[in-house]
Protein backbone atom coordinates (compact mmCIF):
# COMPACT_ATOMS: atom_id res chain seq x y z
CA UNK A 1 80.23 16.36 -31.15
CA UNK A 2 78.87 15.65 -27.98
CA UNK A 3 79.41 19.36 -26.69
CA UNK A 4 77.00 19.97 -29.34
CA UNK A 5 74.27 18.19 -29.05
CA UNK A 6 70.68 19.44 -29.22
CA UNK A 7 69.75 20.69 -25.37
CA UNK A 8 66.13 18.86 -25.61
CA UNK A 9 68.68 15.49 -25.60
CA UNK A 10 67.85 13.75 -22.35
CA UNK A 11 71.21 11.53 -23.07
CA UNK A 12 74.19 12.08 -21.40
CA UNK A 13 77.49 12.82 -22.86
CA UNK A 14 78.97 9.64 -22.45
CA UNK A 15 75.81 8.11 -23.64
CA UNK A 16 76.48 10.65 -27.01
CA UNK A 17 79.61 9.64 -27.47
CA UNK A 18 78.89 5.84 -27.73
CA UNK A 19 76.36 6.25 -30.31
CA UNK A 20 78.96 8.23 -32.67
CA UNK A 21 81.34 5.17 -32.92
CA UNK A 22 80.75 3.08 -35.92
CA UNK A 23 82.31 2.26 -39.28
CA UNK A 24 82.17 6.01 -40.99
CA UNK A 25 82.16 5.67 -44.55
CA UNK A 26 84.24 8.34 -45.99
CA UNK A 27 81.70 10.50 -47.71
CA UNK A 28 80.01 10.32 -44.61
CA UNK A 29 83.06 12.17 -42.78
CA UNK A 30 83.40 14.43 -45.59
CA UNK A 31 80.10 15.70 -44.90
CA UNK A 32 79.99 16.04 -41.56
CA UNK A 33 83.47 17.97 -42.07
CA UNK A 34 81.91 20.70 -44.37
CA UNK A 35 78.96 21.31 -41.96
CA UNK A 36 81.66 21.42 -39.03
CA UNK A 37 83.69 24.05 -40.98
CA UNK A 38 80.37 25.82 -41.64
CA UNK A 39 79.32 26.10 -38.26
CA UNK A 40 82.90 27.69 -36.91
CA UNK A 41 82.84 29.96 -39.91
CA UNK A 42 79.32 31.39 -38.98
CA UNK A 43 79.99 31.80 -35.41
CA UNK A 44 83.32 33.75 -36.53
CA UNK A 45 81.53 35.69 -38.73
CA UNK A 46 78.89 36.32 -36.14
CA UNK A 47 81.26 37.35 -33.73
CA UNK A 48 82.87 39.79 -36.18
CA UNK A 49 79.59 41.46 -36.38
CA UNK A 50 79.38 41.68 -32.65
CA UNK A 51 82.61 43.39 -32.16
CA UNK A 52 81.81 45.74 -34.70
CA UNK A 53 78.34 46.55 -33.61
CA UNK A 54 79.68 47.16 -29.96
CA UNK A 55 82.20 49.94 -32.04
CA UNK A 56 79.66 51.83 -33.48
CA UNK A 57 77.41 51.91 -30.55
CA UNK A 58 80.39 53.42 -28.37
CA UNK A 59 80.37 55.92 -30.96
CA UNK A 60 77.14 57.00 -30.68
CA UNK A 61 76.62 59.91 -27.93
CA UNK A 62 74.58 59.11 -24.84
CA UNK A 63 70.94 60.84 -24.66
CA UNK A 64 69.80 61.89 -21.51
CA UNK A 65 66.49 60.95 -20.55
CA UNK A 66 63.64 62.55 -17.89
CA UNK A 67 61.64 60.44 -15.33
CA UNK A 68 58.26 59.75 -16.25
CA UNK A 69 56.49 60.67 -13.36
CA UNK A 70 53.25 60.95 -15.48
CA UNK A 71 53.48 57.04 -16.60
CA UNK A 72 54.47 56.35 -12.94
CA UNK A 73 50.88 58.32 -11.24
CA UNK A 74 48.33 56.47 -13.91
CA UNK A 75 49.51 53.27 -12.29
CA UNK A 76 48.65 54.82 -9.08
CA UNK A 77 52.20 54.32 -7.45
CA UNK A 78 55.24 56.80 -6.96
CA UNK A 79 57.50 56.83 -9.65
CA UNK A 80 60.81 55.37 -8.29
CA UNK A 81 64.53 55.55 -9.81
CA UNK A 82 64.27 55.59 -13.43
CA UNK A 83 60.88 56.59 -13.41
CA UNK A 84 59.27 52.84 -12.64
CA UNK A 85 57.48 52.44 -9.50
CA UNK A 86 59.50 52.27 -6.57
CA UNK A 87 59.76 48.94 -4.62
CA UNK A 88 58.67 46.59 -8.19
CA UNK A 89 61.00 45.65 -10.04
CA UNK A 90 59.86 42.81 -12.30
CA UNK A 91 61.80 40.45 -14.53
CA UNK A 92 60.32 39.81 -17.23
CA UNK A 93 61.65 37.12 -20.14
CA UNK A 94 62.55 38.38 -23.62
CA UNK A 95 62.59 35.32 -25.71
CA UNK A 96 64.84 33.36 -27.49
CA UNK A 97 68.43 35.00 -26.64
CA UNK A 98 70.54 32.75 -29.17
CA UNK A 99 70.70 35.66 -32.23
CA UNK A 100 71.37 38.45 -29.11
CA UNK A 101 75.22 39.68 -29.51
CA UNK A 102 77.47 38.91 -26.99
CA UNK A 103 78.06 42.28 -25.31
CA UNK A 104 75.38 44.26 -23.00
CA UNK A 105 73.50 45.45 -26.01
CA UNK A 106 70.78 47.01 -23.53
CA UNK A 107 73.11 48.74 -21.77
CA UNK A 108 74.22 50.64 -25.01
CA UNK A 109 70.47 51.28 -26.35
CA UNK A 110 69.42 52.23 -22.88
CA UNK A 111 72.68 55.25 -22.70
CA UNK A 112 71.92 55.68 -26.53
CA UNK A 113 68.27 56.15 -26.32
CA UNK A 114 67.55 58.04 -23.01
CA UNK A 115 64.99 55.43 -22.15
CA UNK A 116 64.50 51.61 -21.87
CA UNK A 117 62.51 50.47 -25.32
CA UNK A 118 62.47 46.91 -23.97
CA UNK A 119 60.07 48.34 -20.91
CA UNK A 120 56.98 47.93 -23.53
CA UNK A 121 55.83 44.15 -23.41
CA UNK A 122 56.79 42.72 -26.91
CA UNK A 123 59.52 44.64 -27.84
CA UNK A 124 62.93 42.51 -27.27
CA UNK A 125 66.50 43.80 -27.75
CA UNK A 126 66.90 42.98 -31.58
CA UNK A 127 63.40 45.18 -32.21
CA UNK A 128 64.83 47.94 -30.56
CA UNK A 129 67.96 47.71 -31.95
CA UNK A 130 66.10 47.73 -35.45
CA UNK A 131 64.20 50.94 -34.26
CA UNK A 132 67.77 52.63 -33.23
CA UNK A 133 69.45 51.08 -36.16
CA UNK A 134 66.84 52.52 -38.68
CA UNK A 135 65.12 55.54 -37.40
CA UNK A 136 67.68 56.95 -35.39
CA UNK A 137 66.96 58.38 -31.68
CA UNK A 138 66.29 62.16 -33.28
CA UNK A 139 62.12 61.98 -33.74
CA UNK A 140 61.58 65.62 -33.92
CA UNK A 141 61.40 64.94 -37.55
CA UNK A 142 57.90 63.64 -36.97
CA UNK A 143 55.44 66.47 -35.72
CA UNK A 144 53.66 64.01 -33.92
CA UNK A 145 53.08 60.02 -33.33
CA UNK A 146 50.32 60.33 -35.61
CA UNK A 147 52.71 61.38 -38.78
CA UNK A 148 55.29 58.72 -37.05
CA UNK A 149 52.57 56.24 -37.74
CA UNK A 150 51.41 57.05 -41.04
CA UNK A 151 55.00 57.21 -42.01
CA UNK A 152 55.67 53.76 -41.05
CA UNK A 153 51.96 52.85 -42.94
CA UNK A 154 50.30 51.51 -39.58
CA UNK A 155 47.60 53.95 -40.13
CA UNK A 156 44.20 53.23 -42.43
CA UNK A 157 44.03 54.78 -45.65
CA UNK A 158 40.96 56.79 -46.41
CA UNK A 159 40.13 58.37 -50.07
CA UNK A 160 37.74 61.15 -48.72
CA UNK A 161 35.39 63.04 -51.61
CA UNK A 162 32.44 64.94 -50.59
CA UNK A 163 32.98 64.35 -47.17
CA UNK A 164 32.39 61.17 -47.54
CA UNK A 165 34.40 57.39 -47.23
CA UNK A 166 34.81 56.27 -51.33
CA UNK A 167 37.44 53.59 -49.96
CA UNK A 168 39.67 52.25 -47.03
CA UNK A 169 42.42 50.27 -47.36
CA UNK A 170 46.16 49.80 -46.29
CA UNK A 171 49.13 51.43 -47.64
CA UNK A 172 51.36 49.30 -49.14
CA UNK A 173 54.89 50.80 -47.41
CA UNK A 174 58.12 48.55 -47.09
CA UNK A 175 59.19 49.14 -43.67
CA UNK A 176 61.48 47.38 -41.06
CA UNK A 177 60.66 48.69 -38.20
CA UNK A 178 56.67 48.16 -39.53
CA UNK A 179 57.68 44.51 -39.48
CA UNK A 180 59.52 44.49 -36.89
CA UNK A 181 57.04 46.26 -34.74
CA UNK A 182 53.99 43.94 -35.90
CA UNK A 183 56.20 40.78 -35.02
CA UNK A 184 56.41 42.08 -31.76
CA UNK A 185 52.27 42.19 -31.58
CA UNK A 186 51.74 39.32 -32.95
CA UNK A 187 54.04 38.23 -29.32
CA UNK A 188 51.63 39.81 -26.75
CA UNK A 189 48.38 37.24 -27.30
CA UNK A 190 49.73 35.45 -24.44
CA UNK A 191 51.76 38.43 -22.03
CA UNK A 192 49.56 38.94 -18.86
CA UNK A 193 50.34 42.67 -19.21
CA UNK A 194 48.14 45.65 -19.73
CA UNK A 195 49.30 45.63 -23.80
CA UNK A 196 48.70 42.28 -23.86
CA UNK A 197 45.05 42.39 -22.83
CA UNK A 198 44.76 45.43 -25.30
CA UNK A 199 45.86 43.00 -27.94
CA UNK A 200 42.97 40.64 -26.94
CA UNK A 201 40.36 42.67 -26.53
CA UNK A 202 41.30 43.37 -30.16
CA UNK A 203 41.76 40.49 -31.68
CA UNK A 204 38.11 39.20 -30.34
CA UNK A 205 36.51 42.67 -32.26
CA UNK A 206 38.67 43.02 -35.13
CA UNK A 207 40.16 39.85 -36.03
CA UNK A 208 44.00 39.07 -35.63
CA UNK A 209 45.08 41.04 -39.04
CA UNK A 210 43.73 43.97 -38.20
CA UNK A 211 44.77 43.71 -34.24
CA UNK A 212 48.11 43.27 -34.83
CA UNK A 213 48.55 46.44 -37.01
CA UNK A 214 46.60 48.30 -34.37
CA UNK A 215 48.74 47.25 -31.82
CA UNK A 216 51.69 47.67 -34.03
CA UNK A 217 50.39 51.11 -34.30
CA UNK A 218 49.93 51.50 -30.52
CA UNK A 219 53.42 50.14 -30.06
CA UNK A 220 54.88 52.95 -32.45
CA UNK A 221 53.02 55.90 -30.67
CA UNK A 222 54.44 54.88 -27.64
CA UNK A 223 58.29 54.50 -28.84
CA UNK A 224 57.58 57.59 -30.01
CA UNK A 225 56.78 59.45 -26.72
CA UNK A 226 59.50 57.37 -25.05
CA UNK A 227 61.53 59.37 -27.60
CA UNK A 228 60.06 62.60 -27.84
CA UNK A 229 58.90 62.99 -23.98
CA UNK A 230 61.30 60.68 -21.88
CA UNK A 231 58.78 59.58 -20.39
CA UNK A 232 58.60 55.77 -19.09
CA UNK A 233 56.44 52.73 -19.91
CA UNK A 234 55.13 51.60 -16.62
CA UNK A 235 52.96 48.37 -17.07
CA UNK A 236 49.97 48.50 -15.17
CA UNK A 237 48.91 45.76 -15.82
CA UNK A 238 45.96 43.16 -17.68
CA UNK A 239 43.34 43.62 -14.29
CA UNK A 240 43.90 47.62 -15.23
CA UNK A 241 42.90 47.27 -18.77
CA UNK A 242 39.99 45.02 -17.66
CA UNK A 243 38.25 47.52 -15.17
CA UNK A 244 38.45 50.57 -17.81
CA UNK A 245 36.90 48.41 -20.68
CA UNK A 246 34.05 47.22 -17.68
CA UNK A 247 33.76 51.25 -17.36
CA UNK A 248 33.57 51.97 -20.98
CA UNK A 249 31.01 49.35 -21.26
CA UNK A 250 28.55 50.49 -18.21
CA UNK A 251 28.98 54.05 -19.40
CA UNK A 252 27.76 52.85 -22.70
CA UNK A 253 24.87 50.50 -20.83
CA UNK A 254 23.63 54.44 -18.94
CA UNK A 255 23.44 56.22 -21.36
CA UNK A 256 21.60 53.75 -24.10
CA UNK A 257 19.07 53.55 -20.75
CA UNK A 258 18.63 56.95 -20.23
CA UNK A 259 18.04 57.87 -24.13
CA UNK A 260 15.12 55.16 -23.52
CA UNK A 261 13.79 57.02 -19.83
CA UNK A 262 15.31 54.24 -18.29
CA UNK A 263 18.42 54.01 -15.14
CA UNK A 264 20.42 51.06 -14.85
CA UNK A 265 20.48 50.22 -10.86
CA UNK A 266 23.41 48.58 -9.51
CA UNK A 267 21.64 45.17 -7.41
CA UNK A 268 24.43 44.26 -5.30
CA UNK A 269 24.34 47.54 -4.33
CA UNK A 270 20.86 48.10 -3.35
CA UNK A 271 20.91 44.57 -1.67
């Protein structure tokens, strides 16, 4: 019982032990029996699953993937093995590991796959496995991301007469890797990554509903050119996203000043 104790327990062992001896009344026992057996029949069954898993993933033929030199020259640094940028090679934490199974599941989706799904900030090793596990690695069903995303229902919903807007809503589409993918947004308010500024900036315009199914839309066009183009995620990071929304917005500032007659001048500059 004491191998078993919560890991937040500050107590030792010993210190475990001694508070477990006591009069046990023998309902009490019984109890504590069933939820013993429970536990070791769970793991066994978990473990079961594992083994099989690993099976059926050895099965599966390996899919050669393509450097993405392209993802690897917007960050402004040569792509290195792999297509990432050569000399960085960042760990980065994927959560909670305790559901994970017990064999180098990223390994297999990695050989499976072509490409490394767990690159893209957000998505862990059980989301990707949901991706593989539903959807396959064949995408050429899907002429492009945008179908991909409508198919999944993380596009809007326009009813169009006339040319123009009658309503906008959401389609109502039971989908796992929909789920799965906005789970995985819903993770990136906090990641100091260029998707997890993205998810910011959004959530301060749009409001956190509607964020997280944009950026579970985001998150599906890029598994799908990971898929389609084997081409890399290479994080460039939240200063990145930063400097092109500052751009976007000065752009915006010139031009509203020149419809007016006006020019924006830049002070530090001119001082």
């Amino acid at each position: 019982m004491a191998k078993l104790r919560d890991k937040r327990i500050q107590a030792t062992p010993a210190e475990v032990e001694r508070s477990l001896e006591g009069n046990w009344r023998e309902d009490m026992l019984f109890e504590l029996k069933q939820a013993v057996d429970t536990y070791d029949f769970i793991r066994k069954q978990m473990a079961e699953c594992d083994q099989r898993l690993q099976k059926l993933m050895a099965e599966l033929p390996a899919r050669e993937g393509e450097a993405a030199e392209v993802a690897a020259a917007a960050a402004g640094e040569p792509a290195g093995k792999n297509g990432k940028p050569a000399g960085k090679n960042k760990k980065k934490s994927r959560g909670s590991k305790k559901n994970v199974p017990r064999f180098d599941l990223h390994a297999e989706l990695e050989r499976v796959c072509g490409v490394d799904l767990t690159s893209l900030d957000g998505i862990d090793i059980l989301t990707a496995q949901t991706v593989v596990a539903e959807l396959g690695t064949d995408f050429s069903r899907w002429k492009d991301e945008t179908h991909f995303a409508s198919w999944l229902g993380l596009s809007p919903c326009r009813d169009i007469s006339g040319g123009k807007v009658l309503k906008q809503g959401s389609l109502k589409v039971k989908n796992r890797v929909a789920t799965a993918l906005r789970t995985a947004a819903s993770t990136l308010l906090f990641s100091d990554s260029y998707l997890g500024a993205r998810f910011r900036s959004l959530r301060t315009r749009r409001g956190a509903p509607k964020a997280i199914k944009a950026m579970a839309r985001y998150l599906a066009c890029l598994i799908h050119r990971m898929f389609t183009r084997g081409q890399a995620w290479v994080d460039r990071g939240a200063r990145e996203f930063e400097n092109k929304r500052t751009q976007r917005e000065l752009a915006a500032l010139q031009y509203k000043a020149a419809a007016h007659g006006f020019k924006l001048v830049n002070l530090q500059a001119s001082a």
